[in-house]
Structures are given as structure tokens and as C-alpha cells.
Protein backbone atom coordinates (compact mmCIF):
# COMPACT_ATOMS: atom_id res chain seq x y z
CA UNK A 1 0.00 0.00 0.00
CA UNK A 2 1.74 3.20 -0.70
CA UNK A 3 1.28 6.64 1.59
CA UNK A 4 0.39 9.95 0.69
CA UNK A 5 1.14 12.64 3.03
CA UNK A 6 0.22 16.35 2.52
CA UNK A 7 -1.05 19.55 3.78
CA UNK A 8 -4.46 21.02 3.51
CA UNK A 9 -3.23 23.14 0.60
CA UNK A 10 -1.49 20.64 -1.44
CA UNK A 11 -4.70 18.65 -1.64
CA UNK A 12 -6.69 18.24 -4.72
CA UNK A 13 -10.65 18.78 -4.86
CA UNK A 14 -10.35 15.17 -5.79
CA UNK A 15 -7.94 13.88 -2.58
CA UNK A 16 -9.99 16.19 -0.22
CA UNK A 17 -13.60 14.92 -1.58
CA UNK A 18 -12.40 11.38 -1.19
CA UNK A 19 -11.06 11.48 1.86
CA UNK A 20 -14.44 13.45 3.25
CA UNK A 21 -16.79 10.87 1.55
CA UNK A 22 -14.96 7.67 3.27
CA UNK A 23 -15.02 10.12 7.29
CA UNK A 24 -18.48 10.60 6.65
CA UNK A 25 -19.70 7.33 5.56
CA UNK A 26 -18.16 5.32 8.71
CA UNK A 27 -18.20 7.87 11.34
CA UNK A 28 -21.84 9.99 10.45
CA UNK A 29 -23.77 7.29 8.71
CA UNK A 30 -22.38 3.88 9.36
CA UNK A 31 -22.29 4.91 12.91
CA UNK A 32 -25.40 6.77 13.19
CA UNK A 33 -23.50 9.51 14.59
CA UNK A 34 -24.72 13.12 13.61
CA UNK A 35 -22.41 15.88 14.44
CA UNK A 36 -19.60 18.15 12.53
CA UNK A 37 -17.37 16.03 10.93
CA UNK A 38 -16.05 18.47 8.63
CA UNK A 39 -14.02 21.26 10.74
CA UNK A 40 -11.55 23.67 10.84
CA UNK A 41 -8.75 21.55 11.94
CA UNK A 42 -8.78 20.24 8.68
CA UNK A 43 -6.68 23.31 7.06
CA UNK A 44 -3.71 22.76 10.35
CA UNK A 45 -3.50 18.84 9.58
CA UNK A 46 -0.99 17.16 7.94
CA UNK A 47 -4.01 14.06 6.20
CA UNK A 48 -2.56 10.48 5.72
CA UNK A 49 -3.96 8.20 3.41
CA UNK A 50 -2.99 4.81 1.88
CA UNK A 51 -3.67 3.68 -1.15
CA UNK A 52 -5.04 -0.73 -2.27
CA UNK A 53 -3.43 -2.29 -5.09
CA UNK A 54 -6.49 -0.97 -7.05
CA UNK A 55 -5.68 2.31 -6.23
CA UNK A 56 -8.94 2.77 -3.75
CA UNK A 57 -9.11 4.99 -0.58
CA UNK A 58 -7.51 2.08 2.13
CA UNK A 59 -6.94 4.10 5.41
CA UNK A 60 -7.22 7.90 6.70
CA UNK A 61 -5.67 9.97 9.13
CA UNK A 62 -5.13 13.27 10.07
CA UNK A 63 -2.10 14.84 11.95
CA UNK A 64 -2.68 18.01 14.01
CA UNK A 65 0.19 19.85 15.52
CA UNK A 66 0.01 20.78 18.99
CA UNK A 67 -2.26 23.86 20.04
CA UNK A 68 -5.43 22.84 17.57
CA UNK A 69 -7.59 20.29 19.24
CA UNK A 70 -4.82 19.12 22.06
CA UNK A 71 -2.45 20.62 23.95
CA UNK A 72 0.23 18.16 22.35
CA UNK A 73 0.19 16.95 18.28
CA UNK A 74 -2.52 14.54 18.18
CA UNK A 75 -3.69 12.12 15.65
CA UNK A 76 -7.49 11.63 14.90
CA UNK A 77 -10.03 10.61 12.29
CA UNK A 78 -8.69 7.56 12.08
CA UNK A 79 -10.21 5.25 9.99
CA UNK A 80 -9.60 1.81 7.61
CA UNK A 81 -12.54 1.80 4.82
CA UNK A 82 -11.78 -2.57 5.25
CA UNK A 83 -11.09 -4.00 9.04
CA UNK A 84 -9.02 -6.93 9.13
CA UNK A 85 -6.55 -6.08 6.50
CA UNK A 86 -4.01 -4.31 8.94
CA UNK A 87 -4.00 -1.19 7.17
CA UNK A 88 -5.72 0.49 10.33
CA UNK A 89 -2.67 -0.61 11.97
CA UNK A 90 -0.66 0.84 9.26
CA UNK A 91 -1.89 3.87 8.63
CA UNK A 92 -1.75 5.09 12.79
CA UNK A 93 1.99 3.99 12.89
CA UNK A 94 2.39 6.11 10.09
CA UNK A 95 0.85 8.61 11.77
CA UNK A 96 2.87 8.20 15.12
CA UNK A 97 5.82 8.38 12.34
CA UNK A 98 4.75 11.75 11.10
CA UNK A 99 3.96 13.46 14.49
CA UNK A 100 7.55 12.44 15.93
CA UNK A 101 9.41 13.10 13.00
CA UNK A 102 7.32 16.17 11.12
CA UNK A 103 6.11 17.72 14.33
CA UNK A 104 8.78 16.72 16.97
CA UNK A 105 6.02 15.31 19.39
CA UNK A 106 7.23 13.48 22.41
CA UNK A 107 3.53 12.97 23.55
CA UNK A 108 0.34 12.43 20.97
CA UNK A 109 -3.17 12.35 22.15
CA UNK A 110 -5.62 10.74 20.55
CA UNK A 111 -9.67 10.51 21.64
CA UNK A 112 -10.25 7.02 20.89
CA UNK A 113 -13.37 5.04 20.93
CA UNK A 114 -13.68 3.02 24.31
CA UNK A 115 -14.41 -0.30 21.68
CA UNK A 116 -11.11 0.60 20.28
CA UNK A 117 -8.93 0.71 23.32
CA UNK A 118 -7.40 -2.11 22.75
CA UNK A 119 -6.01 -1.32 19.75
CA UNK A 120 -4.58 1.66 20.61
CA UNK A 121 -2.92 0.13 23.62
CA UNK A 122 -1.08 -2.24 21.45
CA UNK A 123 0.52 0.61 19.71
CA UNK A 124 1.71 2.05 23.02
CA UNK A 125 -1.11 4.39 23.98
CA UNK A 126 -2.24 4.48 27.64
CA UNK A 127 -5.57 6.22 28.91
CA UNK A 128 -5.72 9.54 30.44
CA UNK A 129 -9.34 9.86 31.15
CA UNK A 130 -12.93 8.92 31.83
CA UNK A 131 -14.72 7.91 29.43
CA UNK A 132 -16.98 10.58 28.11
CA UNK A 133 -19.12 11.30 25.28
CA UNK A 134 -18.47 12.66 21.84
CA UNK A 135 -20.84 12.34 19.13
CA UNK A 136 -23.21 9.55 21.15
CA UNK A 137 -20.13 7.08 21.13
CA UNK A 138 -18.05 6.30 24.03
CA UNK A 139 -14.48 8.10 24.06
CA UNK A 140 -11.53 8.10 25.71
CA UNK A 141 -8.45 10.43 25.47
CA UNK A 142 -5.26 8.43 25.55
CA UNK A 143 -1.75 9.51 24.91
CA UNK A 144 1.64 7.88 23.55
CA UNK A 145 5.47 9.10 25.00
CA UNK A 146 8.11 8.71 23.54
């Protein structure tokens, strides 16, 4: 699967409606979950994507640098349009990759679904709160140190 990395700017209409259509379909519709997807975090992000052998949409994520939803660089929005095919896996240790290396971070946050915990935890994140509610899912915020 190859990665695409780039700023709000350097996006195509194309790259930018893609990437929208696949974060609305899973976290608005598919998870009956009505509230602003689109925001202005968007334009700060550094967006991750991969790409499947057929050239199709495989995994999203978007890199904010500390200061525009988190007090550290966080990663959210994270999303693999398949499960089971390790490119959610993928596509967040990119995104670990980027936030060390592109935004220095010694700590990322991340607001992670509670069902997802688990995954997160196996990519070193640790909890660092309650679980509240965002959206009518379950959340929690968790962070990773380097």
C-alpha cells in the first residue's frame, strides 16, 4: 500500500472529496453519529492516506500539531474503509511516524473510541481519562510518550 502525506493546501478537490466521503460514511452514517465532521482543523493537519493495489481509498488519518484540538500533536479521524486487512494498523503507525518526526512530538493524544482501546494500547497508547461522550459514542483520550 503506498502513503500519501500532505497539507491542507497541497490537496486536490479530488484527494480532499475522497477522503471526506470515506469520514463521513463510517463515522456519520455507518455509525449513526450526527455531528460536525467536517471542521476547521482540517486546514492545520498534515491528512494520511494509503492507497489498495487498485488504487482505492484504504486508510485515513489526520495529523494536528500541537495547540489545535490538544495541547500536544494529536492524531485523529482515524479510519480503515476494510477492518481486518491491517492497514488500520498501518496507517496510525504512520501517523505516530509523522507526528515524531514532522512535528517533533514526544507525547500524541488521541480521543479514541472506548471499543477501540485495545487497539490503541497495542501501539503504546495508555488512557488519560474517563470515558466521556463525543458524538453519542463512548471516548476516551489516551496519549503515547516517547
Amino acid at each position: 500500500m503506498a502513503l500519501t502525506v500532505k497539507r491542507f493546501h497541497e490537496l486536490s478537490l479530488d484527494e480532499y472529496h475522497e477522503m471526506l466521503k470515506l469520514r463521513c460514511a463510517v463515522f456519520v452514517v455507518e455509525q449513526q453519529s450526527p455531528y460536525q465532521e467536517v471542521d476547521d482543523a482540517d486546514k492545520e493537519a498534515l491528512h494520511l492516506w494509503l492507497r489498495d493495489g487498485d488504487g482505492a481509498l484504504a486508510a485515513y488519518a489526520r495529523v494536528l500539531p500541537a495547540g489545535v484540538t490538544h495541547e500536544t500533536p494529536s492524531i485523529g479521524r482515524v479510519i480503515a474503509a476494510q477492518r481486518g486487512t491491517g492497514a488500520g494498523r498501518r496507517i496510525m503507525e504512520e501517523a505516530i511516524r509523522v507526528a515524531q518526526s514532522e512535528l517533533g512530538a514526544d507525547v500524541i493524544t488521541i480521543e479514541a473510541q472506548v471499543q477501540a482501546r485495545g487497539f490503541y494500547e497495542k501501539l503504546g497508547f495508555k488512557q488519560t481519562s474517563d470515558e466521556f461522550d463525543d458524538g453519542g459514542i463512548p471516548h476516551i483520550e489516551m496519549r503515547l510518550t516517547r
